[in-house]
PDB file of N, CA and C in Angstrom:
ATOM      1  N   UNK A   1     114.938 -36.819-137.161  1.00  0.00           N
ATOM      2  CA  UNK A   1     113.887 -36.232-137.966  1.00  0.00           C
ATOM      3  C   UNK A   1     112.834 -37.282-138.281  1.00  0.00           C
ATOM      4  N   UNK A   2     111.564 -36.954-138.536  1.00  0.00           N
ATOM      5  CA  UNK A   2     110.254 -37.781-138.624  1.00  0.00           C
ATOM      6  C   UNK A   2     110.823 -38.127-140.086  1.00  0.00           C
ATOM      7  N   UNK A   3     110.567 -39.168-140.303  1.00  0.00           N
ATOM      8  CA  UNK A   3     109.865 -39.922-141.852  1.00  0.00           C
ATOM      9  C   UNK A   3     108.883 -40.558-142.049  1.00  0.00           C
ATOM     10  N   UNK A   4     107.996 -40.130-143.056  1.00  0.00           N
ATOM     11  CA  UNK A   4     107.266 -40.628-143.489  1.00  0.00           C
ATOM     12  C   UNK A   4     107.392 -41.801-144.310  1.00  0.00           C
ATOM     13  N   UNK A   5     106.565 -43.348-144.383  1.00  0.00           N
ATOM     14  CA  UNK A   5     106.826 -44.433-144.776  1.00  0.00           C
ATOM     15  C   UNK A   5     105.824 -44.168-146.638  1.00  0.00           C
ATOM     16  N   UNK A   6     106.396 -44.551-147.330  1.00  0.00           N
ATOM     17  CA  UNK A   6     105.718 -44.809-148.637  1.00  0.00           C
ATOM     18  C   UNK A   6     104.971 -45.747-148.874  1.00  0.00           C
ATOM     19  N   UNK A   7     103.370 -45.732-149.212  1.00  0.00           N
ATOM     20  CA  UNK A   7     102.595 -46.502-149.136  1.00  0.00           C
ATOM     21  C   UNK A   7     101.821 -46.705-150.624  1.00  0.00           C
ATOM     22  N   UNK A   8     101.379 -48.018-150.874  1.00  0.00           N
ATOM     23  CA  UNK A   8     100.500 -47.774-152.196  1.00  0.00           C
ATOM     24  C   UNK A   8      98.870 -47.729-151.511  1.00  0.00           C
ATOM     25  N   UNK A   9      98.222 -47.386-152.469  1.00  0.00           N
ATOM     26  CA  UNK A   9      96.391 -47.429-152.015  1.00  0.00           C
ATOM     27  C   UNK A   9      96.009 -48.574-151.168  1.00  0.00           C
ATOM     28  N   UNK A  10      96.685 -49.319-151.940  1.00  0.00           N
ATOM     29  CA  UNK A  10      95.525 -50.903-151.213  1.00  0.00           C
ATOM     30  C   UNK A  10      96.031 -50.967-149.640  1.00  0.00           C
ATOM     31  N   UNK A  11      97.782 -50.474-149.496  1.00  0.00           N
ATOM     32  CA  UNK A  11      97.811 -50.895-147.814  1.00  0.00           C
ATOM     33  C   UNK A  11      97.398 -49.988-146.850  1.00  0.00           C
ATOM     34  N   UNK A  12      97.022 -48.697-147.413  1.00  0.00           N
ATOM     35  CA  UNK A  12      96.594 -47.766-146.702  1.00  0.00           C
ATOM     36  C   UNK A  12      95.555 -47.681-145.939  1.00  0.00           C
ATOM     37  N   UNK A  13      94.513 -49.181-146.433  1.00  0.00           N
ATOM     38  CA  UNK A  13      92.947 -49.277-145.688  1.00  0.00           C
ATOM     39  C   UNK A  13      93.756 -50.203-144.276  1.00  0.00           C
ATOM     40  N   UNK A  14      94.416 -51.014-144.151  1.00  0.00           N
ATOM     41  CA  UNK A  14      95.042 -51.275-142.790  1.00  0.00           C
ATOM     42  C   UNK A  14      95.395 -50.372-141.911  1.00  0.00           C
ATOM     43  N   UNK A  15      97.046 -49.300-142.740  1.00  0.00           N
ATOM     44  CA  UNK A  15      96.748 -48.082-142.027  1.00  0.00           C
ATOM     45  C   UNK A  15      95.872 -47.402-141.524  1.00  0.00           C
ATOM     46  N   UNK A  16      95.190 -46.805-142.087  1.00  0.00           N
ATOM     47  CA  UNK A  16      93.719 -46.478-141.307  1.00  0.00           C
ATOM     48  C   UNK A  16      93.035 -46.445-140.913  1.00  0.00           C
ATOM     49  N   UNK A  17      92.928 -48.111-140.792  1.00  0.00           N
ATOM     50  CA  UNK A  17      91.899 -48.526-139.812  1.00  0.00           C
ATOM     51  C   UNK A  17      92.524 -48.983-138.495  1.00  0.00           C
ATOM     52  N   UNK A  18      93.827 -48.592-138.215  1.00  0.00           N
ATOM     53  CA  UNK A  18      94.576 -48.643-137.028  1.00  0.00           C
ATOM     54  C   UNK A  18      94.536 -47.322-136.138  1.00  0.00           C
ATOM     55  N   UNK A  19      93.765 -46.676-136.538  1.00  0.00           N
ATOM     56  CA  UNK A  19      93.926 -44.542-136.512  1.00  0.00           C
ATOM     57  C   UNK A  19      92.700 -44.512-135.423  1.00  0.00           C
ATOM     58  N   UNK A  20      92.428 -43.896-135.118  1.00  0.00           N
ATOM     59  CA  UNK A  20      91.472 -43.136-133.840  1.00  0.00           C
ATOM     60  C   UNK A  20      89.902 -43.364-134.286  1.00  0.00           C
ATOM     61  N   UNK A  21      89.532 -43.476-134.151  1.00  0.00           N
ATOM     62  CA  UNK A  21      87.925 -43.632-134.866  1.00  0.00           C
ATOM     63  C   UNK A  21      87.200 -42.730-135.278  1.00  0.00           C
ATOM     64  N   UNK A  22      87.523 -41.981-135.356  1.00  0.00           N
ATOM     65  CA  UNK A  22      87.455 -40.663-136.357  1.00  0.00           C
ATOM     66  C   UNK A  22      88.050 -40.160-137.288  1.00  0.00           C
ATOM     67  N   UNK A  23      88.723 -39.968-136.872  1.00  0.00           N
ATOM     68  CA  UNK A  23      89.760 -39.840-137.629  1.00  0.00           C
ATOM     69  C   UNK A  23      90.364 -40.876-138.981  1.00  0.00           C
ATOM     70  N   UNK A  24      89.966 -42.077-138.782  1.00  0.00           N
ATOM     71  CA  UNK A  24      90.258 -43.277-139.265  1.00  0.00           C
ATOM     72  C   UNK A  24      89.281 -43.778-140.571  1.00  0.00           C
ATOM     73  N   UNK A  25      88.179 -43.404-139.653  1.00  0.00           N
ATOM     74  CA  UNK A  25      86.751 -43.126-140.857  1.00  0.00           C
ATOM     75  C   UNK A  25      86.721 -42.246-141.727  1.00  0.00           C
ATOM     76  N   UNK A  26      87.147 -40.807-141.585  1.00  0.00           N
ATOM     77  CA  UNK A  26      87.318 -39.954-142.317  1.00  0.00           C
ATOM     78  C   UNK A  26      88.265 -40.212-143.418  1.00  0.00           C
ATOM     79  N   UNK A  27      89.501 -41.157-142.840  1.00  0.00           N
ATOM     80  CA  UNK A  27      90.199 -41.497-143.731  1.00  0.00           C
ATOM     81  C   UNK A  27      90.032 -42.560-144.707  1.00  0.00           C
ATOM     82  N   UNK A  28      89.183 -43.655-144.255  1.00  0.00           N
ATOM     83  CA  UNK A  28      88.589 -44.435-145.140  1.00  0.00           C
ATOM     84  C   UNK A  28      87.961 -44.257-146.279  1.00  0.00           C
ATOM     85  N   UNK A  29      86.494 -42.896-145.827  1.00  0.00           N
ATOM     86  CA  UNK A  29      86.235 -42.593-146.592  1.00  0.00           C
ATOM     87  C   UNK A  29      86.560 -42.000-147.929  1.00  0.00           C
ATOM     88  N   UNK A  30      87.759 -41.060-146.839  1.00  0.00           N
ATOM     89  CA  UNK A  30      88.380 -40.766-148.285  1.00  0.00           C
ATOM     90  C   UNK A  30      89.466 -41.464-149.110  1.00  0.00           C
ATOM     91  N   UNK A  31      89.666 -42.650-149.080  1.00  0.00           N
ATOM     92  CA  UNK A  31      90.432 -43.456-149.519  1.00  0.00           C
ATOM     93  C   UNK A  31      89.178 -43.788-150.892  1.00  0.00           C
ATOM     94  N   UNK A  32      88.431 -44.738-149.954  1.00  0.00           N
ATOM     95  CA  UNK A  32      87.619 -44.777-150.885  1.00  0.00           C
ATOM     96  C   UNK A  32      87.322 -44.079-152.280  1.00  0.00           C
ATOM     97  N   UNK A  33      87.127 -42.495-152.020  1.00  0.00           N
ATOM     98  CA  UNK A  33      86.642 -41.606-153.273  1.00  0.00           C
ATOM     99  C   UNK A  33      88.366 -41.483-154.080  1.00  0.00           C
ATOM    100  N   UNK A  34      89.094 -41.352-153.579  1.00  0.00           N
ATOM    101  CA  UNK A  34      90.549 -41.484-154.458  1.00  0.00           C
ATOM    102  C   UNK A  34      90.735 -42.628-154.972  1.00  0.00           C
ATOM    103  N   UNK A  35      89.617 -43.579-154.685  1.00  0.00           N
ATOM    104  CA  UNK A  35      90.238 -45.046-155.671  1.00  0.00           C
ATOM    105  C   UNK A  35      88.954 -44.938-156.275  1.00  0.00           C
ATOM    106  N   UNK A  36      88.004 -44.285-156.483  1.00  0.00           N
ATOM    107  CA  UNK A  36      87.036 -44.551-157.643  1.00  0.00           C
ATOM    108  C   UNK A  36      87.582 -43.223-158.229  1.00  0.00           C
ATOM    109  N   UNK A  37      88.097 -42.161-157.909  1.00  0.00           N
ATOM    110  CA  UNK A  37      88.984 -41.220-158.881  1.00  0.00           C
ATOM    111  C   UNK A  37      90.022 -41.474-159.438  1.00  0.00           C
ATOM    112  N   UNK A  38      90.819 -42.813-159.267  1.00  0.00           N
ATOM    113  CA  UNK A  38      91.594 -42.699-159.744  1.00  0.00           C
ATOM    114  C   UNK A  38      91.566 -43.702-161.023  1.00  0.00           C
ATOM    115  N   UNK A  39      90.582 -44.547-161.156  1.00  0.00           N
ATOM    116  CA  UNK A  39      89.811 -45.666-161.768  1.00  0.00           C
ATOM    117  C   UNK A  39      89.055 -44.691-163.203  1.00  0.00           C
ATOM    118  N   UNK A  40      88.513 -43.428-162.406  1.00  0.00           N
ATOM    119  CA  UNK A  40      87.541 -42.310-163.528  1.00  0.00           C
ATOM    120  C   UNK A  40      88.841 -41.671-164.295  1.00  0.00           C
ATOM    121  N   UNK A  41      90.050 -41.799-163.277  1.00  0.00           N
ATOM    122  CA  UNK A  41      90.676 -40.799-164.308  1.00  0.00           C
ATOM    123  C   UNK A  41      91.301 -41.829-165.267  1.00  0.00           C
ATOM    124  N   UNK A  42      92.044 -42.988-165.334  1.00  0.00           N
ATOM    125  CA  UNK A  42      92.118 -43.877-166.034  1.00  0.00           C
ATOM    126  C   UNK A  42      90.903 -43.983-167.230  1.00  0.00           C
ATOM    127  N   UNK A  43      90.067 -44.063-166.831  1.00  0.00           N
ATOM    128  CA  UNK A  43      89.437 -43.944-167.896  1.00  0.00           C
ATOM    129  C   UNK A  43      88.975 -42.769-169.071  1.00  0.00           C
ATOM    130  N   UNK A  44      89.343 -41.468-168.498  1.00  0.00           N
ATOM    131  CA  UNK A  44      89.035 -40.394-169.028  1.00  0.00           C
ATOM    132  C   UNK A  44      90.526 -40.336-170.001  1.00  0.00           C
ATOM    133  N   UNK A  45      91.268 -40.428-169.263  1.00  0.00           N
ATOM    134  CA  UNK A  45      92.836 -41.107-169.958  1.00  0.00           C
ATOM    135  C   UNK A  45      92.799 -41.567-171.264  1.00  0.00           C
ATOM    136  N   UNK A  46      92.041 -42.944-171.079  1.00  0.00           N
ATOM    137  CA  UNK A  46      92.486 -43.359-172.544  1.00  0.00           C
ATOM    138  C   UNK A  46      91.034 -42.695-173.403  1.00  0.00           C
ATOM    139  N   UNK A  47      90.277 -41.979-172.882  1.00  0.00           N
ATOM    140  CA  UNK A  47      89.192 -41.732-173.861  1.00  0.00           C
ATOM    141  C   UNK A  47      89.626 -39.910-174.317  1.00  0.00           C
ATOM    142  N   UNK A  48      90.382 -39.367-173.673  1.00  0.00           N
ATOM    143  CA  UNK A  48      91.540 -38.365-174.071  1.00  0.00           C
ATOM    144  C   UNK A  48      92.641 -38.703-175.247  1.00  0.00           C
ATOM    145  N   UNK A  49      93.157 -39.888-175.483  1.00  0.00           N
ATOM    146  CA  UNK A  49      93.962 -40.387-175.715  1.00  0.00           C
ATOM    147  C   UNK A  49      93.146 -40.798-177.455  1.00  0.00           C
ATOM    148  N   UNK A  50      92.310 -41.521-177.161  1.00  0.00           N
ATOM    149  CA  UNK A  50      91.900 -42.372-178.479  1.00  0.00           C
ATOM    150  C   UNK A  50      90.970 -40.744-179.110  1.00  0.00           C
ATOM    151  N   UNK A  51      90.132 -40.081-178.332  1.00  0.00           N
ATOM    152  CA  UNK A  51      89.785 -38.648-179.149  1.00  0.00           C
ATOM    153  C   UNK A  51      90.259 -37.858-179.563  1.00  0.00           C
ATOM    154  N   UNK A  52      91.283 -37.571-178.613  1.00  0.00           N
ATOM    155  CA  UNK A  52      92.589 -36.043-178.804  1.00  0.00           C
ATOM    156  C   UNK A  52      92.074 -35.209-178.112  1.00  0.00           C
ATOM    157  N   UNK A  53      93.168 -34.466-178.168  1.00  0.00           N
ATOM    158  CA  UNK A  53      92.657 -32.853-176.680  1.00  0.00           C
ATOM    159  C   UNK A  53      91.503 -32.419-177.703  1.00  0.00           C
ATOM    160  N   UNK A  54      91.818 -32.367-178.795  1.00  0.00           N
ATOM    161  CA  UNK A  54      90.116 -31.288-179.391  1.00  0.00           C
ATOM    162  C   UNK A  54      89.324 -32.302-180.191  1.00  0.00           C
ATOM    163  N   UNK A  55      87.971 -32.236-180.171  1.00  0.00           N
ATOM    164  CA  UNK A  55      87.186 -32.613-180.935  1.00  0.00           C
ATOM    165  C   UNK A  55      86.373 -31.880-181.661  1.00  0.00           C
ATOM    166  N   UNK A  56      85.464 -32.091-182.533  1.00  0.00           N
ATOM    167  CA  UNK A  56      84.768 -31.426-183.568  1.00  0.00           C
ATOM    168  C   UNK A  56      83.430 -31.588-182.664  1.00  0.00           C
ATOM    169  N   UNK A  57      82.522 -30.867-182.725  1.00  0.00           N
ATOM    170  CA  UNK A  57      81.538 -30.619-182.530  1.00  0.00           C
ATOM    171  C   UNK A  57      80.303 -30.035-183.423  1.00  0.00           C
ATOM    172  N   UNK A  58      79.287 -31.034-183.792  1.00  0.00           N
ATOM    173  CA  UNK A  58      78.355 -30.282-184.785  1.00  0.00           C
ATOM    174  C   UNK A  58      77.943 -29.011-184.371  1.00  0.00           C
ATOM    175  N   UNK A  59      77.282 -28.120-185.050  1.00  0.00           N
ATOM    176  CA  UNK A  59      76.849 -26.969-184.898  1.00  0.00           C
ATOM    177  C   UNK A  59      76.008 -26.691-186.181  1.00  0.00           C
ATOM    178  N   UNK A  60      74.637 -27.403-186.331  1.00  0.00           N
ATOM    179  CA  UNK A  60      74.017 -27.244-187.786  1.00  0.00           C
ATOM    180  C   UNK A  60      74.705 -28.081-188.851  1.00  0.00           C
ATOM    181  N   UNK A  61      74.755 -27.479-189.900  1.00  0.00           N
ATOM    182  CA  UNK A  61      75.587 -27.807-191.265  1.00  0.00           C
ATOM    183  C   UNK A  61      77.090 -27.669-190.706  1.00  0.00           C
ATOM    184  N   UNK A  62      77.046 -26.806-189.771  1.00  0.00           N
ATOM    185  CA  UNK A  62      78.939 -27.246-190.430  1.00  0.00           C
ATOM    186  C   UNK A  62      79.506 -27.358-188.491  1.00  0.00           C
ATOM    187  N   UNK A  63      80.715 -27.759-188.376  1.00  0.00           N
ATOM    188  CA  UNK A  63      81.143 -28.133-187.054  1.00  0.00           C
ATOM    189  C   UNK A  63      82.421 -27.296-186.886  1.00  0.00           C
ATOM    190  N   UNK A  64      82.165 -27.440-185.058  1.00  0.00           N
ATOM    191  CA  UNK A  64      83.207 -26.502-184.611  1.00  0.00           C
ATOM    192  C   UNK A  64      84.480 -27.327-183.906  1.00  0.00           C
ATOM    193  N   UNK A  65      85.863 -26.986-183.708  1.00  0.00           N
ATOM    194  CA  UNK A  65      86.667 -27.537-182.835  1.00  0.00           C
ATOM    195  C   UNK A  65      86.213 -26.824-181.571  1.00  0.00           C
ATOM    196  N   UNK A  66      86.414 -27.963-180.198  1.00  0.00           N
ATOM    197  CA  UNK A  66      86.207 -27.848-179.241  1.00  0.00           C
ATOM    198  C   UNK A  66      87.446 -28.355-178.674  1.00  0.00           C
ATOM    199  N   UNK A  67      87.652 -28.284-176.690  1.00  0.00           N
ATOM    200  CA  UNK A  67      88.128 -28.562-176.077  1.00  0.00           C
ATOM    201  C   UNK A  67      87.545 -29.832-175.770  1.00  0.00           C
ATOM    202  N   UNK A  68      88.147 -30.828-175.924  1.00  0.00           N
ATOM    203  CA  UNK A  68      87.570 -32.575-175.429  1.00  0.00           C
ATOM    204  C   UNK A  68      86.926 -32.429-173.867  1.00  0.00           C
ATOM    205  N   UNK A  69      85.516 -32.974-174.149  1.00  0.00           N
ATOM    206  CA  UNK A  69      85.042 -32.902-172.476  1.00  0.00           C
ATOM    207  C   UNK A  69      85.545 -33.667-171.615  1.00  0.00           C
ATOM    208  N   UNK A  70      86.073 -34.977-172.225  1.00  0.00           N
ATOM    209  CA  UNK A  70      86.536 -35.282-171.375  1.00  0.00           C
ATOM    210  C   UNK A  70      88.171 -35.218-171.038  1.00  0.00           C
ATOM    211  N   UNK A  71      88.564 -34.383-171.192  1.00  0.00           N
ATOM    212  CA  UNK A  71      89.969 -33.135-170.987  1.00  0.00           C
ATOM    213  C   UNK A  71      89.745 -32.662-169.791  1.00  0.00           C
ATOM    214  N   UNK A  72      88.507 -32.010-170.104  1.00  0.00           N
ATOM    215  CA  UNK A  72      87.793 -31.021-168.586  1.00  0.00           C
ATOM    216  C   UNK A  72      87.601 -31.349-167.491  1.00  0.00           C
ATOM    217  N   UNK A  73      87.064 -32.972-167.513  1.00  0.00           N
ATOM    218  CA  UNK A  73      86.876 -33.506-166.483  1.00  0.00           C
ATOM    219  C   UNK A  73      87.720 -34.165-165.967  1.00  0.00           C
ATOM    220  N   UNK A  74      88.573 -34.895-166.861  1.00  0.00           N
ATOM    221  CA  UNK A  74      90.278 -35.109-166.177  1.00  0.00           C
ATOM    222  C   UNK A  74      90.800 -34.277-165.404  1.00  0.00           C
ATOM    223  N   UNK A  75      91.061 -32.720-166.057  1.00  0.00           N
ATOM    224  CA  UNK A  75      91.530 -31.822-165.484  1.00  0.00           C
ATOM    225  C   UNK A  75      91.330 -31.486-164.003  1.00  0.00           C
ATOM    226  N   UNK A  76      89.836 -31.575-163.923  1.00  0.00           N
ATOM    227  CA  UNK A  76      89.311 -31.128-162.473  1.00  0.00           C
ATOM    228  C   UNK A  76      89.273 -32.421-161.596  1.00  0.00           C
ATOM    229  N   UNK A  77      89.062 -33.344-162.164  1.00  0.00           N
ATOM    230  CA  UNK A  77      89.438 -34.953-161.179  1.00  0.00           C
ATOM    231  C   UNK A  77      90.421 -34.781-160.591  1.00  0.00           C
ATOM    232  N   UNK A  78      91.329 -34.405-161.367  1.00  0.00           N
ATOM    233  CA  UNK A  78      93.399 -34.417-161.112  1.00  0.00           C
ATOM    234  C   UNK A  78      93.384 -33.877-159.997  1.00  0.00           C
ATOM    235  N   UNK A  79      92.791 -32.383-159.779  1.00  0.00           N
ATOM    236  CA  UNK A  79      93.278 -31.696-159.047  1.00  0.00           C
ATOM    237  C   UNK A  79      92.163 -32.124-157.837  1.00  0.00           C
ATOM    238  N   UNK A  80      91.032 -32.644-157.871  1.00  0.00           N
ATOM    239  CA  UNK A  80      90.643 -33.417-156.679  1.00  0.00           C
ATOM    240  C   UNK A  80      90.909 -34.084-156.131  1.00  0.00           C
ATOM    241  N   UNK A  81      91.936 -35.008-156.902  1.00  0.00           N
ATOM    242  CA  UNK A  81      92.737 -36.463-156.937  1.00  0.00           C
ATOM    243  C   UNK A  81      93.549 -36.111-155.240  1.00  0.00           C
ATOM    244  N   UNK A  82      94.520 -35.134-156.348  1.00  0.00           N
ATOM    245  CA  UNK A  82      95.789 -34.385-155.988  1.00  0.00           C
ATOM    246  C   UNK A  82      95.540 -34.030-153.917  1.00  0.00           C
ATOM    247  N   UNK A  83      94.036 -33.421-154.305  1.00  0.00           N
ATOM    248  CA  UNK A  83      93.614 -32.591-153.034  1.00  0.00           C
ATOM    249  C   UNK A  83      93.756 -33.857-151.869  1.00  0.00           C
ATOM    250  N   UNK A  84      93.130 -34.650-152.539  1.00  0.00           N
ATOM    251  CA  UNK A  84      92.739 -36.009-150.967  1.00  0.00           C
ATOM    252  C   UNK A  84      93.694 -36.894-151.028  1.00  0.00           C
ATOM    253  N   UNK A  85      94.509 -36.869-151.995  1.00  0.00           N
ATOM    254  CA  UNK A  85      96.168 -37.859-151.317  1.00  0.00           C
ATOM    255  C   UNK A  85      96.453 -37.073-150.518  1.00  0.00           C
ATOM    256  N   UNK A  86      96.910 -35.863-150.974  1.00  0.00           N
ATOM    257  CA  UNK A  86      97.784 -35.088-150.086  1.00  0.00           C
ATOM    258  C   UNK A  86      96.944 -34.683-148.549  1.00  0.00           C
ATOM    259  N   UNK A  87      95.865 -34.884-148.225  1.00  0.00           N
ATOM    260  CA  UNK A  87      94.955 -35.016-147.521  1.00  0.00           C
ATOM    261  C   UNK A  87      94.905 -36.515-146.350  1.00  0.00           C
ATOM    262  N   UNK A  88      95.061 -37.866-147.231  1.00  0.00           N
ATOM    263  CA  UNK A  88      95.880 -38.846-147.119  1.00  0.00           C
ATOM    264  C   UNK A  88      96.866 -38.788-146.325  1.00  0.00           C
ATOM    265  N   UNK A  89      97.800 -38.520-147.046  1.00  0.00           N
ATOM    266  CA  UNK A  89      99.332 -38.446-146.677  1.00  0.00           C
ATOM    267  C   UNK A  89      99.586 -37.493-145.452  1.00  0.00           C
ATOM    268  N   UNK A  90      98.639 -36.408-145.205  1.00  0.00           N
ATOM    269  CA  UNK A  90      99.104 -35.975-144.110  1.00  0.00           C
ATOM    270  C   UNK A  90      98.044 -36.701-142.636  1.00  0.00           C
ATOM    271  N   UNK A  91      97.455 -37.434-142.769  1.00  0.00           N
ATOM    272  CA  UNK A  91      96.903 -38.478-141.634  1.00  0.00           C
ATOM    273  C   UNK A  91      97.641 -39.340-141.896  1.00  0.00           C
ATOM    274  N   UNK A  92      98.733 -39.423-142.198  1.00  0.00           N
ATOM    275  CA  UNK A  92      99.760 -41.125-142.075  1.00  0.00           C
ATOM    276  C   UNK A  92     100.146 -40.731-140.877  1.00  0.00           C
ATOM    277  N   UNK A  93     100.101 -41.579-140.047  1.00  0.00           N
ATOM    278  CA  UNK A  93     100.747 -41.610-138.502  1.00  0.00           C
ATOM    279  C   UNK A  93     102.528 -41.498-139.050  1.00  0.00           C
ATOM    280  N   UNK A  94     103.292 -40.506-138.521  1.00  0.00           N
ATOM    281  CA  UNK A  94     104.629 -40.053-138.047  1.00  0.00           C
ATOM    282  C   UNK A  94     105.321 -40.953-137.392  1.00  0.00           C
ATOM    283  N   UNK A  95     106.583 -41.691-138.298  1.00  0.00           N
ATOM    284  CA  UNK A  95     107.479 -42.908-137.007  1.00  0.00           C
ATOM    285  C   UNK A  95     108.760 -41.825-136.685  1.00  0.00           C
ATOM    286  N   UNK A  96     109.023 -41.830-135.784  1.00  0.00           N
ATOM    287  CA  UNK A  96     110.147 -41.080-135.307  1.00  0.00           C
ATOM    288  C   UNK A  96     111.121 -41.938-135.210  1.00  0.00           C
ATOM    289  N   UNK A  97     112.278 -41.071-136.117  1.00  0.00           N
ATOM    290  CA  UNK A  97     113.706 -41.863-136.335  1.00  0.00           C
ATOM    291  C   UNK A  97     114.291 -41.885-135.108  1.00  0.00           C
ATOM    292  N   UNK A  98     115.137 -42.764-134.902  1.00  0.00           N
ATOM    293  CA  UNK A  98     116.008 -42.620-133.316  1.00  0.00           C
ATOM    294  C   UNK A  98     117.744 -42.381-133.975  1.00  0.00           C
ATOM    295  N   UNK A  99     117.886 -41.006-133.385  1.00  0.00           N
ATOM    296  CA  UNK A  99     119.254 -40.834-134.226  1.00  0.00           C
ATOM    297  C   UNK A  99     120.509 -41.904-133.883  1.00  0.00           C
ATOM    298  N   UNK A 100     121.226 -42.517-135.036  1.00  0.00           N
ATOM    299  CA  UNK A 100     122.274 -43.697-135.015  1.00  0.00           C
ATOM    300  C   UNK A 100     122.935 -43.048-133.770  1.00  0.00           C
ATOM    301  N   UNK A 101     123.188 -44.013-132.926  1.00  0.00           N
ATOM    302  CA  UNK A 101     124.356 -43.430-131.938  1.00  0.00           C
ATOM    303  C   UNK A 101     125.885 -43.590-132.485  1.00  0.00           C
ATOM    304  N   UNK A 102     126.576 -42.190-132.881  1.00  0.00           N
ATOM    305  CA  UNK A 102     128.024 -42.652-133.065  1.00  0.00           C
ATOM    306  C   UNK A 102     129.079 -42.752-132.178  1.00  0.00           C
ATOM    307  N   UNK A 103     128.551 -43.189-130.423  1.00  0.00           N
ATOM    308  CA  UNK A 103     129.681 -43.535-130.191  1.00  0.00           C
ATOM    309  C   UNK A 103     130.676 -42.305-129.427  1.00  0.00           C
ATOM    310  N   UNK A 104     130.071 -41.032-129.748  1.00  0.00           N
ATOM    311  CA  UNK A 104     130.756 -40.344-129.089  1.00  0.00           C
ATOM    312  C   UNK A 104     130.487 -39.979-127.567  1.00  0.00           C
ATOM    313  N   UNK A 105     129.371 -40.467-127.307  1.00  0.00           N
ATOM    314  CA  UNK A 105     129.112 -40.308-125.526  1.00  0.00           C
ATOM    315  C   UNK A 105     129.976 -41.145-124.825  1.00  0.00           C
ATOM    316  N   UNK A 106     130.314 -42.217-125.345  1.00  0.00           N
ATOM    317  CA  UNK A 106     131.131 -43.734-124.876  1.00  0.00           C
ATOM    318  C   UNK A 106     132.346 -43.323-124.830  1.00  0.00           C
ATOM    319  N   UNK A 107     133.017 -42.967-125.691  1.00  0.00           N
ATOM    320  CA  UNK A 107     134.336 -42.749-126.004  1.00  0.00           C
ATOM    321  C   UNK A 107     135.189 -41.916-124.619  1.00  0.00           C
ATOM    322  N   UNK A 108     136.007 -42.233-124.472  1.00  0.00           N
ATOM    323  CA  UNK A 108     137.347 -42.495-123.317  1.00  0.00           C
ATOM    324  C   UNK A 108     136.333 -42.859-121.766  1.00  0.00           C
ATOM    325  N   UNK A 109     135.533 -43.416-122.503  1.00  0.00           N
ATOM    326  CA  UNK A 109     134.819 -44.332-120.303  1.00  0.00           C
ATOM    327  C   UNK A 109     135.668 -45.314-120.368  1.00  0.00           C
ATOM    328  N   UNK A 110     136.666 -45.978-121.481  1.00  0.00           N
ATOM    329  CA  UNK A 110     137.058 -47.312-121.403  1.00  0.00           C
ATOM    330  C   UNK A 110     138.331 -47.249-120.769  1.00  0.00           C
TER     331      UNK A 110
END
């Protein structure tokens, strides 16, 4: 059965630039936008974090609770995030396992 090898971001620009030339670029590129997304979402992170999911919002004299904007934009990063790893991950070149030999083809030639 194929396995796929587990990779972090940074070794993946080698990977890819070992890939077809198209294919390889495409993947660069999108390497690229998943590491400045993943940098935006870090930061939307702790500014989620130090605001809270809701904030107050003026409205005249008196203020309203809201949904934190930047909640919203986490939210939809994530799932962009989400879209181009997995986008990623399926241009990882495939190593094909070679099944262990146990020995049973050999057995009584001796």
């Amino acid at each position: 059965m194929a396995k796929k090898k587990v990779y972090n971001i940074t070794d993946l620009k080698s990977v890819f630039e070992e890939l077809d030339n198209n294919k390889g670029k495409l993947a660069l590129s999108l390497l690229d936008k998943a590491e400045f997304m993943e940098e935006t979402l870090k930061e939307l992170q702790i500014k989620v974090k130090t605001d809270g999911v809701v904030t107050e919002m003026c409205q005249g004299e008196y203020t309203i609770e809201r949904e934190n904007p930047a909640l919203k934009s986490y939210n939809t990063t994530i799932k962009n995030y989400t879209a181009v790893i997995k986008q990623l991950n399926d241009m990882l070149p495939v190593k094909e396992e070679k099944p262990k030999d146990d020995g049973f083809e050999g057995f009584g030639d001796e």
